[in-house]
Protein backbone atom coordinates (compact mmCIF):
# COMPACT_ATOMS: atom_id res chain seq x y z
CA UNK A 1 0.00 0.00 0.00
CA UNK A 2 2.80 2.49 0.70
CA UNK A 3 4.42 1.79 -2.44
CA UNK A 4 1.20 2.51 -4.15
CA UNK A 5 1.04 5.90 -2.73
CA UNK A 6 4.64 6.90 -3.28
CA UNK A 7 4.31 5.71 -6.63
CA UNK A 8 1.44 7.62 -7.40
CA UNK A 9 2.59 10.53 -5.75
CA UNK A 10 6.00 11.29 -7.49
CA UNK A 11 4.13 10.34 -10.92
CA UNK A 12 1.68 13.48 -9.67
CA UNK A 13 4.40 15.60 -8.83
CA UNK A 14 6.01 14.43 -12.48
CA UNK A 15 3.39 15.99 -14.00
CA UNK A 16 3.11 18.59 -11.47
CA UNK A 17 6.39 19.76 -13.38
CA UNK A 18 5.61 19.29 -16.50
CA UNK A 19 2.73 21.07 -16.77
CA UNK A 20 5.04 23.90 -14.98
CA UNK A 21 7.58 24.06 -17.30
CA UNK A 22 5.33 23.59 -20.59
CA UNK A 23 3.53 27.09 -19.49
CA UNK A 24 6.88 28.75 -18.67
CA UNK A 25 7.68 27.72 -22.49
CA UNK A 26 4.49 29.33 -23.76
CA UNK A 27 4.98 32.21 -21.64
CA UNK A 28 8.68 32.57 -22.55
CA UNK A 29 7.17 32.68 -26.05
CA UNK A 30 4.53 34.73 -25.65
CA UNK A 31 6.88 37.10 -24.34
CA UNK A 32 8.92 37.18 -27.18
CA UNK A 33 6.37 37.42 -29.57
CA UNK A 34 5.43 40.25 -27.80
CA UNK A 35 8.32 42.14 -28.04
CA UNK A 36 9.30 40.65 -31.70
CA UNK A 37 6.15 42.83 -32.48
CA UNK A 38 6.67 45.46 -30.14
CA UNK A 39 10.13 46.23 -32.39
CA UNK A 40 8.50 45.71 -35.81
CA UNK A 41 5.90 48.16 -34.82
CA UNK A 42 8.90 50.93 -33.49
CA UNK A 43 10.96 50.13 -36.80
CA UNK A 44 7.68 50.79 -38.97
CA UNK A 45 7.92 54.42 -37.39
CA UNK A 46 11.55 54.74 -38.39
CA UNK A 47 11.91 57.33 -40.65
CA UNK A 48 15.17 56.42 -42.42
């Protein structure tokens, strides 16, 4: 029985951190589509 619940607890805490780190990838990519537009929007206003 105690096996049972250690083994279901680290798989939980497996994907526990899985699901952390997949939205710290979106977010890191959100962010940087965010500012990848942010700077094509500033050099559209370039006057060169």
């Amino acid at each position: 029985m105690q096996d049972n619940i250690e083994q279901d607890l680290s798989e939980y805490l497996q994907s526990l951190n899985a699901q952390r780190e997949n939205q710290a990838d979106a977010q890191r990519e959100a962010d940087i589509n965010s500012l990848s537009n942010l700077f094509i929007k500033k050099a559209g206003t370039i006057n060169v």
